[in-house]
PDB file of N, CA and C in Angstrom:
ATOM      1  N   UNK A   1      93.779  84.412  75.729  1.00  0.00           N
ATOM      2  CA  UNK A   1      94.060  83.745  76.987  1.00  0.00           C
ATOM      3  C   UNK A   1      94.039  84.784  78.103  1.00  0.00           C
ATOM      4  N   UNK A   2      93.247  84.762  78.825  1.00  0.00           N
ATOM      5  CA  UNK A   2      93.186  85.352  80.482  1.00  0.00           C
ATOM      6  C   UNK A   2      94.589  85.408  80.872  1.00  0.00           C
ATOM      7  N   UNK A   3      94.754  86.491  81.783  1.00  0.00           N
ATOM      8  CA  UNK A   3      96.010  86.631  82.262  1.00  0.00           C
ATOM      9  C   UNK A   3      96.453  85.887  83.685  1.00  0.00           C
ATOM     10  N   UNK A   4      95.169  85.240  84.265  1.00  0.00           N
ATOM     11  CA  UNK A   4      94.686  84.560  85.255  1.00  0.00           C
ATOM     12  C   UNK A   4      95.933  83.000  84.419  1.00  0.00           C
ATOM     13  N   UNK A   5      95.204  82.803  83.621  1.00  0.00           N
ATOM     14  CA  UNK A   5      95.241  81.282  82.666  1.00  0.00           C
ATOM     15  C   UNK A   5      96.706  81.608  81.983  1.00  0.00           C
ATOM     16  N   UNK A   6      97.428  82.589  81.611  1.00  0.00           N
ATOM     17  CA  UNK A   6      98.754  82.896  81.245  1.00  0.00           C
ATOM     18  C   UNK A   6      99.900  82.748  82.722  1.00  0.00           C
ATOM     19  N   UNK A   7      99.396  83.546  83.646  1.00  0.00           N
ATOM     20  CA  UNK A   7      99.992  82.979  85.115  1.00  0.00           C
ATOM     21  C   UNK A   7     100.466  81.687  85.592  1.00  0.00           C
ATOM     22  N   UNK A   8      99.027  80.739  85.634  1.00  0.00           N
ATOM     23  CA  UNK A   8      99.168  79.524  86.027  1.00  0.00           C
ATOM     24  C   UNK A   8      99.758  78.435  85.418  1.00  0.00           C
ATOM     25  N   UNK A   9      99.659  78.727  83.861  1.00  0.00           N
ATOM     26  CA  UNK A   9     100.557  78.596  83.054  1.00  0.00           C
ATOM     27  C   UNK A   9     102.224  78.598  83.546  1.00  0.00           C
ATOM     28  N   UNK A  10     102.840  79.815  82.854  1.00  0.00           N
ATOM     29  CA  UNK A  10     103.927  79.843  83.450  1.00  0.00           C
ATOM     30  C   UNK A  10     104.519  79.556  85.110  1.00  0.00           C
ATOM     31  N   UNK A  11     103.361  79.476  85.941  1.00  0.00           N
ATOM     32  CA  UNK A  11     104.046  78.828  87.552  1.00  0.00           C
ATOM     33  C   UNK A  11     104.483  77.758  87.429  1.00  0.00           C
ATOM     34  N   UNK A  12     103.704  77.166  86.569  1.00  0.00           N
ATOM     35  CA  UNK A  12     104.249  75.382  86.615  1.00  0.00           C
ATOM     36  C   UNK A  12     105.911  75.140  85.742  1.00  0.00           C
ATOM     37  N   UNK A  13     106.036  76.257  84.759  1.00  0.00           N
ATOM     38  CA  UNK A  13     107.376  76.137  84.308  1.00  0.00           C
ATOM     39  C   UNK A  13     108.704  76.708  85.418  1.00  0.00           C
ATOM     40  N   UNK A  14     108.149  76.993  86.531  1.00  0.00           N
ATOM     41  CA  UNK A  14     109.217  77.540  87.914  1.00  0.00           C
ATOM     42  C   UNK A  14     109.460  76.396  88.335  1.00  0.00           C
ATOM     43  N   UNK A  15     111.308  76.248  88.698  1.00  0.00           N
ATOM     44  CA  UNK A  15     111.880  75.448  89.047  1.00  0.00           C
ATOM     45  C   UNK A  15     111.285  74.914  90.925  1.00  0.00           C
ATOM     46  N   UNK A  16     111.066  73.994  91.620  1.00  0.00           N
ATOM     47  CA  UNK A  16     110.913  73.746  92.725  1.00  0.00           C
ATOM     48  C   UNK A  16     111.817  74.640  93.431  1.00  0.00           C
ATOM     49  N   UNK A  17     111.785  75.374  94.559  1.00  0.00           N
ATOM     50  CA  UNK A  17     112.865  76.063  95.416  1.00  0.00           C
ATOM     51  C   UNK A  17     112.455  77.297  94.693  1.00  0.00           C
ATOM     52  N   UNK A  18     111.568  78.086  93.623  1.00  0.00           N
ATOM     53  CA  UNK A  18     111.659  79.430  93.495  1.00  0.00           C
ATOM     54  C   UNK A  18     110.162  79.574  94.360  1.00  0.00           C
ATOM     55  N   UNK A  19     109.951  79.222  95.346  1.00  0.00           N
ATOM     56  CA  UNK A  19     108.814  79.803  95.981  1.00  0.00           C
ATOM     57  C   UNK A  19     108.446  81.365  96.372  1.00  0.00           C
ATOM     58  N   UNK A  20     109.178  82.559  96.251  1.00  0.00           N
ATOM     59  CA  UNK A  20     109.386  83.498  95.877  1.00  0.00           C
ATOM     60  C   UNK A  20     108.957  83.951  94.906  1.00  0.00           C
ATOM     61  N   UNK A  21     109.644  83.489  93.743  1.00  0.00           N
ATOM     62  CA  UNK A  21     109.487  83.432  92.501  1.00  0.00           C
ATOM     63  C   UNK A  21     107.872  83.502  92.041  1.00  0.00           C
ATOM     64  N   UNK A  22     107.388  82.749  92.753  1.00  0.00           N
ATOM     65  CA  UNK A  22     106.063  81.737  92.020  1.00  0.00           C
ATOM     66  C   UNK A  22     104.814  83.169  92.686  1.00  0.00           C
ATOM     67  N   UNK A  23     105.327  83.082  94.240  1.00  0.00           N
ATOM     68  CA  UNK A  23     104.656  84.116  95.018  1.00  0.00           C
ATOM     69  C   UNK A  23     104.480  85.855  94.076  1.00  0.00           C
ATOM     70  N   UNK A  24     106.047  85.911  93.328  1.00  0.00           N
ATOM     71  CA  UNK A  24     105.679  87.372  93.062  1.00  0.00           C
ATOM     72  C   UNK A  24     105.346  87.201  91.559  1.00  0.00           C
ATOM     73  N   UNK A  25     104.795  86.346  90.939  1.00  0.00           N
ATOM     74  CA  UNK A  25     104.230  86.272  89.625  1.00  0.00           C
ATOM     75  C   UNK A  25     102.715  86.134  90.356  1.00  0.00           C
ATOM     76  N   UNK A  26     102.280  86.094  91.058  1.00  0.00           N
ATOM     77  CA  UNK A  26     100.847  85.214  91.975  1.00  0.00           C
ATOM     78  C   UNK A  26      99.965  87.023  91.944  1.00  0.00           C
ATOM     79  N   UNK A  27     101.642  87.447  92.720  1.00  0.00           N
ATOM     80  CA  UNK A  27     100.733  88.983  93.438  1.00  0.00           C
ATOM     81  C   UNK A  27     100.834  89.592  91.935  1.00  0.00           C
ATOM     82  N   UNK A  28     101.853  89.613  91.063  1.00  0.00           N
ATOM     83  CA  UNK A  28     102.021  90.467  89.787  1.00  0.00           C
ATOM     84  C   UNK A  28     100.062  90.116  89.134  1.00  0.00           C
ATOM     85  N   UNK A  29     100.045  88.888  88.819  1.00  0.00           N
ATOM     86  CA  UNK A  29      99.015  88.847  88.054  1.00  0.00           C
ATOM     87  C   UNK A  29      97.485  89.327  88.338  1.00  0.00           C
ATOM     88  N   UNK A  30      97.621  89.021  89.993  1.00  0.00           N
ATOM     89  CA  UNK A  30      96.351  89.609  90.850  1.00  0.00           C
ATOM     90  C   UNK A  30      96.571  91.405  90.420  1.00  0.00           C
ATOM     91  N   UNK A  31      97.605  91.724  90.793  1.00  0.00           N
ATOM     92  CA  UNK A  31      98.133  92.983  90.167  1.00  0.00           C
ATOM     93  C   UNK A  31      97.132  93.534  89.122  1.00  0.00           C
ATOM     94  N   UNK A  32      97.631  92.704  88.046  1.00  0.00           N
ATOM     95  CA  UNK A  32      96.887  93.367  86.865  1.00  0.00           C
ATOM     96  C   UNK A  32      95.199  92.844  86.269  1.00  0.00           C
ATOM     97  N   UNK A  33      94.721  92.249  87.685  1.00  0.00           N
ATOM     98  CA  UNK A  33      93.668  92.091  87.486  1.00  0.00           C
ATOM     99  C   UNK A  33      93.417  90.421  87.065  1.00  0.00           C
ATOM    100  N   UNK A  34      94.236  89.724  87.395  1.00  0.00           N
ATOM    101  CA  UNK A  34      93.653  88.816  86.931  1.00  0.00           C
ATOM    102  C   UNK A  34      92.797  88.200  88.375  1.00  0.00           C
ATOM    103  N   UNK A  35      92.390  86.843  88.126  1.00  0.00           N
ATOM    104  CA  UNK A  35      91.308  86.130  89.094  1.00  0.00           C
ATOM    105  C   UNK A  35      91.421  85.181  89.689  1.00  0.00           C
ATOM    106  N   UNK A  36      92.236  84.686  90.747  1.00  0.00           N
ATOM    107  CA  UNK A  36      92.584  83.209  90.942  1.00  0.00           C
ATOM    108  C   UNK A  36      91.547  81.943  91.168  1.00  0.00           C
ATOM    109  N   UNK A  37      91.426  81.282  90.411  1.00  0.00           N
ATOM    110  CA  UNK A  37      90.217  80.537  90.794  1.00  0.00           C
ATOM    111  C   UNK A  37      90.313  79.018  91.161  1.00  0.00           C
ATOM    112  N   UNK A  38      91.626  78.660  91.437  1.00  0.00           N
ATOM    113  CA  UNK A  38      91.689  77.709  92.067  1.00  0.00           C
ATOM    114  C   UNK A  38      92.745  77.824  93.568  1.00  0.00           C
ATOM    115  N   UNK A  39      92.266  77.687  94.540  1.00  0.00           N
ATOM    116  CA  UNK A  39      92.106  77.870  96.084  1.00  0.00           C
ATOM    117  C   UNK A  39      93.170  76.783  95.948  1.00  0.00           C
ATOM    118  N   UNK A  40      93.070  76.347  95.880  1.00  0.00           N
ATOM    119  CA  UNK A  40      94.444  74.745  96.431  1.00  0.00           C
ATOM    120  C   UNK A  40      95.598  75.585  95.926  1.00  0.00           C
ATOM    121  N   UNK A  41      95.958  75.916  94.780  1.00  0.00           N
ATOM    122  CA  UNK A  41      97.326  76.460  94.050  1.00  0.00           C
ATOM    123  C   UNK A  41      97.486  77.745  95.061  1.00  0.00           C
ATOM    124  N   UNK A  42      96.931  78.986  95.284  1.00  0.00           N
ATOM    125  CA  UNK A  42      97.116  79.931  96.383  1.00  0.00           C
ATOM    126  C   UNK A  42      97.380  79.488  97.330  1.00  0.00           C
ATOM    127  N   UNK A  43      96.901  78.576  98.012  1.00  0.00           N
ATOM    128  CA  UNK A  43      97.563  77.667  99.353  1.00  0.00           C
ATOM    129  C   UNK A  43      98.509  76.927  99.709  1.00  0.00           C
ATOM    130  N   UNK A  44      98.603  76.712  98.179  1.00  0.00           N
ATOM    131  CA  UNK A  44      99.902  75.985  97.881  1.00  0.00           C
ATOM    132  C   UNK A  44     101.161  76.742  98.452  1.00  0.00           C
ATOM    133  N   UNK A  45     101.245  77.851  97.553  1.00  0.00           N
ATOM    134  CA  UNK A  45     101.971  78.621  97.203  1.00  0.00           C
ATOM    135  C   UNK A  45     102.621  79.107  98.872  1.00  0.00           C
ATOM    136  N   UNK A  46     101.085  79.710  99.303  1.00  0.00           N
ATOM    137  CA  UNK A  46     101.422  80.356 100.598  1.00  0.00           C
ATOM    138  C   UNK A  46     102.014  79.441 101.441  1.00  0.00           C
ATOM    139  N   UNK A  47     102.024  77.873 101.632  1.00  0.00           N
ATOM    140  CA  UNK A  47     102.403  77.216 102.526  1.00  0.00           C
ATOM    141  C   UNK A  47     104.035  77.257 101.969  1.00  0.00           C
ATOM    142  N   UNK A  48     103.779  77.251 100.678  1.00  0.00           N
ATOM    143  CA  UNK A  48     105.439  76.638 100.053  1.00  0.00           C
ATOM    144  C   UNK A  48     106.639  77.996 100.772  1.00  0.00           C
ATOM    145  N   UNK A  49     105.977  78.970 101.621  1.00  0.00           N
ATOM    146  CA  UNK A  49     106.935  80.150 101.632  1.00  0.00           C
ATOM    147  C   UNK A  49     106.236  79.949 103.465  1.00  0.00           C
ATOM    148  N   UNK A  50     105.901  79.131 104.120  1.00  0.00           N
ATOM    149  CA  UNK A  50     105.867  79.311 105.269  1.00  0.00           C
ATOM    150  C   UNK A  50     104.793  79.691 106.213  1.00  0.00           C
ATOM    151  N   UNK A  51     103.839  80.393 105.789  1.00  0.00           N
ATOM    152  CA  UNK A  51     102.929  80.470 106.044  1.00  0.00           C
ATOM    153  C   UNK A  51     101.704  79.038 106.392  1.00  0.00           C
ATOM    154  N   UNK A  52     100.737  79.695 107.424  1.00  0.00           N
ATOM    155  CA  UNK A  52      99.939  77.969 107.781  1.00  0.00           C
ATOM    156  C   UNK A  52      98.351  78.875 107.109  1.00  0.00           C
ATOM    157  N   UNK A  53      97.593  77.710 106.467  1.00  0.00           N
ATOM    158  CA  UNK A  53      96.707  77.772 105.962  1.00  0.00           C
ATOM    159  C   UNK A  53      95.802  77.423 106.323  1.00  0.00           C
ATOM    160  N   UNK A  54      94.489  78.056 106.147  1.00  0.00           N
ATOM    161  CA  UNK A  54      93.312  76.737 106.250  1.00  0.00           C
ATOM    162  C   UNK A  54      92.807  76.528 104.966  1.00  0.00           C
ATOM    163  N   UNK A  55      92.383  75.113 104.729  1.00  0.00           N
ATOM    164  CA  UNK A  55      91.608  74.885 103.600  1.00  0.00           C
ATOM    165  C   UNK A  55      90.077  75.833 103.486  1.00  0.00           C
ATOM    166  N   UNK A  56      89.928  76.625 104.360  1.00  0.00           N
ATOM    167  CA  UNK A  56      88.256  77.676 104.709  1.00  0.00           C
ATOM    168  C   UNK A  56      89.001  79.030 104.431  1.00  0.00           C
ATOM    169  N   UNK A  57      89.841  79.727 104.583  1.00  0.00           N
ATOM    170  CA  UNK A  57      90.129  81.054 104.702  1.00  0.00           C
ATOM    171  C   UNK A  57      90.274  81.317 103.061  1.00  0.00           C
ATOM    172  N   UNK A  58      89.642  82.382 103.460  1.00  0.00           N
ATOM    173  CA  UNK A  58      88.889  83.456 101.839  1.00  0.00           C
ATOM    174  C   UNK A  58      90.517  83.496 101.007  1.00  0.00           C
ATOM    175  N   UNK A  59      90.622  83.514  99.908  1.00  0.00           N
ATOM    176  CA  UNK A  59      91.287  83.711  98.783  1.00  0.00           C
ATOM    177  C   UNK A  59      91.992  84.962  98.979  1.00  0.00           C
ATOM    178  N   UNK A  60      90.817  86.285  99.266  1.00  0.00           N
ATOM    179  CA  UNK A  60      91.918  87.396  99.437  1.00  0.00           C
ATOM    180  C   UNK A  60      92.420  87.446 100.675  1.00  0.00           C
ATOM    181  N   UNK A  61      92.328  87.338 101.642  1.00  0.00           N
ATOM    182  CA  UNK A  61      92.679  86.923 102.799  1.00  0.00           C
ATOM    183  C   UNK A  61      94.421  86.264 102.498  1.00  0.00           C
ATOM    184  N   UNK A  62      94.745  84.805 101.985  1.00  0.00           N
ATOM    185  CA  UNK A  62      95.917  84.515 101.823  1.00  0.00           C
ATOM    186  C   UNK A  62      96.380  85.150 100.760  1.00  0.00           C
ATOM    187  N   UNK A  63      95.797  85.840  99.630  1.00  0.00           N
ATOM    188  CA  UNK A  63      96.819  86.702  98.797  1.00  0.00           C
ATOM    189  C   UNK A  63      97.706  87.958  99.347  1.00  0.00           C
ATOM    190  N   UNK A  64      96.630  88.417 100.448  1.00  0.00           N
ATOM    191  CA  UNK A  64      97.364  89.520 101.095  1.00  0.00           C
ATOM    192  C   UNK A  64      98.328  88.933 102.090  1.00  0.00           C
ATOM    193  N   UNK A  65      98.466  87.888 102.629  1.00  0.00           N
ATOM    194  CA  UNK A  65      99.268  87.507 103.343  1.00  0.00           C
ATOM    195  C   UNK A  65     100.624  87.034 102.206  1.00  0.00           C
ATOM    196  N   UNK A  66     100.384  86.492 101.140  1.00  0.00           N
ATOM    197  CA  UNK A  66     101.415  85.964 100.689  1.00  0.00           C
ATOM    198  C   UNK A  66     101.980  87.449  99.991  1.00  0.00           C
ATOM    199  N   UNK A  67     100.989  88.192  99.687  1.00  0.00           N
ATOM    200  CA  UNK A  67     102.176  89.400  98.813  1.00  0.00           C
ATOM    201  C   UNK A  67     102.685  90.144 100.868  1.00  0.00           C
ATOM    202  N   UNK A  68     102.554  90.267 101.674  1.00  0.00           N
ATOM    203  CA  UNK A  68     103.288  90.574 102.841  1.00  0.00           C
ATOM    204  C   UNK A  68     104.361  90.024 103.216  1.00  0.00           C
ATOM    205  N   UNK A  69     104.196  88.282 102.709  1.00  0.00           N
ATOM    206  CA  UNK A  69     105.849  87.826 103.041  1.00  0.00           C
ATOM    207  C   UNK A  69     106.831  88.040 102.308  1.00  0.00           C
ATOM    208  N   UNK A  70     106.367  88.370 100.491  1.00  0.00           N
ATOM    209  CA  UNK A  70     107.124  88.613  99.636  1.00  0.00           C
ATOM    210  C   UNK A  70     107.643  90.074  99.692  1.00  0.00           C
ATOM    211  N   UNK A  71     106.416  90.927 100.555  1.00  0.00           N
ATOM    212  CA  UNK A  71     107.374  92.582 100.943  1.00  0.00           C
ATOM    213  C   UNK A  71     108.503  92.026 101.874  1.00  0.00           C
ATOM    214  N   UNK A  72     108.092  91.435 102.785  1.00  0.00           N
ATOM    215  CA  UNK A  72     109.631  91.297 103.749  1.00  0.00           C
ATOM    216  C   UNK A  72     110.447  90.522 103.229  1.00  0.00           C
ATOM    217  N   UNK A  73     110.402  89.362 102.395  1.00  0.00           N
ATOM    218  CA  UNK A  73     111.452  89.015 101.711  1.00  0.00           C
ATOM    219  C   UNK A  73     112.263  89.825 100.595  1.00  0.00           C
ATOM    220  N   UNK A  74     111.814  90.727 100.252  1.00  0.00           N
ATOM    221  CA  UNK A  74     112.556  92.073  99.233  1.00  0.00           C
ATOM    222  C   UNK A  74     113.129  92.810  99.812  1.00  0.00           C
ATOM    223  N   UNK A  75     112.755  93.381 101.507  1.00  0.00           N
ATOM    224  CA  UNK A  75     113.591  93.944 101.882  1.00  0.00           C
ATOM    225  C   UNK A  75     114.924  93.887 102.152  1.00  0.00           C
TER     226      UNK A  75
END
């Protein structure tokens, strides 16, 4: 199993309200290389923590934005 496909996996077992949570398993897995290949779930994610999206803006584009809100939320 892809570590991409082990990720998306376990997001769906995160309680509603860990949007955090979901965000730093998102950047962990990009981390180690995995591949996100569905665009709706990254957008998801990023909206679920505040951020505004477009359904057009590139994949890495909102990953780097969503691992940036999760740096200022750690601080």
């Amino acid at each position: 199993m892809s570590r991409w496909s082990q990720w998306f996996k376990s997001s769906a077992k995160v309680q509603p309200g860990d949007e955090f949570d979901r965000a730093r398993a998102l950047v962990d897995a990009v981390d180690r290389g995995g591949l996100p290949l569905i665009t709706s779930k990254i957008n998801d994610i990023a909206r679920d923590l505040g951020l505004e999206v477009s359904r057009k803006a590139p994949i890495a584009e909102t990953i780097e934005r969503i691992r940036a809100a999760v740096a200022r939320h750690s601080r």
